[in-house]
Every structure is written in structure tokens, then in C-alpha cells.
Protein backbone atom coordinates (compact mmCIF):
# COMPACT_ATOMS: atom_id res chain seq x y z
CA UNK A 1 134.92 128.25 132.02
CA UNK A 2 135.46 124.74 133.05
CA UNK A 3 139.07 122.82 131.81
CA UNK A 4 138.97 121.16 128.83
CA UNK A 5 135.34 123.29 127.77
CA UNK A 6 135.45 125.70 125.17
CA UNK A 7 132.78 128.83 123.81
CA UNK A 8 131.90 126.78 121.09
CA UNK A 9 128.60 125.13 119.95
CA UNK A 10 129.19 121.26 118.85
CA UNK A 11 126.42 119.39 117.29
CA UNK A 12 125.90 115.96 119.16
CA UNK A 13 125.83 112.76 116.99
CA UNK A 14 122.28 111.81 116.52
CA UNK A 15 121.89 107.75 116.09
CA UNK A 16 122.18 104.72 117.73
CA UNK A 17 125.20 104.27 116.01
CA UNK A 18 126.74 107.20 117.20
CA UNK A 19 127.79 108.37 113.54
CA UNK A 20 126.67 111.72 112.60
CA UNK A 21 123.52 111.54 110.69
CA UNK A 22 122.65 114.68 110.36
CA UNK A 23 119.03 116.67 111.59
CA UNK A 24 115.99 114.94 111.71
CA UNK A 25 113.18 116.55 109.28
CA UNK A 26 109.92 116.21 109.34
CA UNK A 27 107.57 118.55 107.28
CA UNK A 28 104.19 119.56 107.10
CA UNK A 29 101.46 120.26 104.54
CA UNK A 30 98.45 121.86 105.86
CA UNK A 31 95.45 123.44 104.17
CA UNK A 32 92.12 125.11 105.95
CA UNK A 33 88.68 126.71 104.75
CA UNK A 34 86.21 129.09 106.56
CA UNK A 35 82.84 130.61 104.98
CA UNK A 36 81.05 133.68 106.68
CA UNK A 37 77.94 134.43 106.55
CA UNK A 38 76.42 138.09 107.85
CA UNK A 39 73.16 139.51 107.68
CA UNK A 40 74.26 142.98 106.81
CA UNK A 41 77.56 142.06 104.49
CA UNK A 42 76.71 139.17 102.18
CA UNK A 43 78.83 135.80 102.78
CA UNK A 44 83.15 136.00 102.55
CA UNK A 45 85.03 132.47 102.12
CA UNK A 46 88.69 132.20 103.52
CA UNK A 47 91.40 129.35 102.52
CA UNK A 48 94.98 129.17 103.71
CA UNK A 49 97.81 126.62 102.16
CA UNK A 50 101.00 126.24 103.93
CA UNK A 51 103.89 124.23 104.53
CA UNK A 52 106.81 124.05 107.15
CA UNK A 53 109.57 122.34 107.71
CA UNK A 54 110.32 120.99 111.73
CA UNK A 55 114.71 120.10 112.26
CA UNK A 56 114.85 118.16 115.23
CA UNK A 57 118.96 118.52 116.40
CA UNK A 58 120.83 118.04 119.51
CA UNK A 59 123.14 121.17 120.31
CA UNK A 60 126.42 120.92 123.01
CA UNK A 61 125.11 120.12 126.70
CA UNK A 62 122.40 117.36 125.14
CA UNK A 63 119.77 120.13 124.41
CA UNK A 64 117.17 118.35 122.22
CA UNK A 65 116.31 121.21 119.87
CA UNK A 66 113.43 122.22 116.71
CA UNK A 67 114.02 124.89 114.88
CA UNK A 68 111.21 125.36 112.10
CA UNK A 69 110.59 127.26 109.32
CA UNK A 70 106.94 127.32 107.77
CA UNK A 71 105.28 129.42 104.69
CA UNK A 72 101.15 129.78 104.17
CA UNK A 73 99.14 131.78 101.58
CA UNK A 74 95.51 132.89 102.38
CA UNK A 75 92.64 134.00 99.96
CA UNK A 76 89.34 135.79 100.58
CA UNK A 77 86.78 135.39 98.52
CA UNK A 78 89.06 133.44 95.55
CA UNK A 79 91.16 136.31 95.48
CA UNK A 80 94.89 135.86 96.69
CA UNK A 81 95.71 137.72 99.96
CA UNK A 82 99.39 137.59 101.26
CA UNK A 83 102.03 134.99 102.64
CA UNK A 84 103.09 134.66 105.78
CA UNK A 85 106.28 133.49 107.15
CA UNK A 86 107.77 131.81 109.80
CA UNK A 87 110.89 130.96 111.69
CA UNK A 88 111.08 129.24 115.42
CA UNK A 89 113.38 127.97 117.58
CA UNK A 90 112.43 125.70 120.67
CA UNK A 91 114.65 124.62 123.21
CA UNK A 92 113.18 121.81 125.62
């Protein structure tokens, strides 16, 4: 380890200003349909609803960062399914 550099993680200041101000967020609403139709099994309809949340952040050494988080809920046929969840980090 370098002089003066420690094992720490520092967030950057984000801004023109250079004042801390914090993560940018931008979230998401999305929503999608699909109907089926098969010879042999009658017709199915699908729908999912979801949302996430994107936290654009600078980390130490100028590494732009997003680190997400996201829920969606599906139905077949009217009838709710399950929720999904997810969690990402992307370093550029």
C-alpha cells in the first residue's frame, strides 16, 4: 500500500459543486402481458408488474458505480404466481 492510502472505501463527492449530494436514483416501473394460444391446451395469459430502483455512486479510485435493486410479480391466467427479486451491482 501506497503512502498516504488507506484499506478503506470513501465515497467521492458527486456534483459540480463538489458538496456531497448523495446517490443518484432513478427508478423504474415496468409492466408486460403475453397470451398463448395451443391447439392441444386451450389459451394461458401471463402479466408481470415490477419495479426497481437504479443508485448511480462513485466509490474511491473514481469507479462510476449502479447498484440496483428491483421486485416483479407475475400471474397466469388471473391467478397470482410468485415475486421475484433482485439485487445487482455494476462496476464500469
Amino acid at each position: 500500500m501506497s503512502a498516504g492510502a488507506s484499506g478503506a472505501i470513501a465515497l467521492a463527492c458527486v456534483g459540480g459543486n463538489g458538496s456531497w449530494d448523495g446517490p443518484d436514483v432513478a427508478p423504474a416501473v415496468f409492466a408486460g402481458a403475453m397470451v398463448t394460444e395451443a391447439p392441444e391446451h386451450g389459451s394461458h395469459d401471463y402479466a408481470t408488474v415490477g419495479a426497481q430502483l437504479d443508485l448511480n455512486f462513485t466509490v474511491a479510485l473514481r469507479l462510476p458505480m449502479v447498484f440496483s435493486v428491483g421486485a416483479a410479480g407475475g400471474w397466469r391466467d388471473g391467478h397470482y404466481r410468485k415475486t421475484e427479486w433482485l439485487a445487482s451491482l455494476k462496476i464500469m
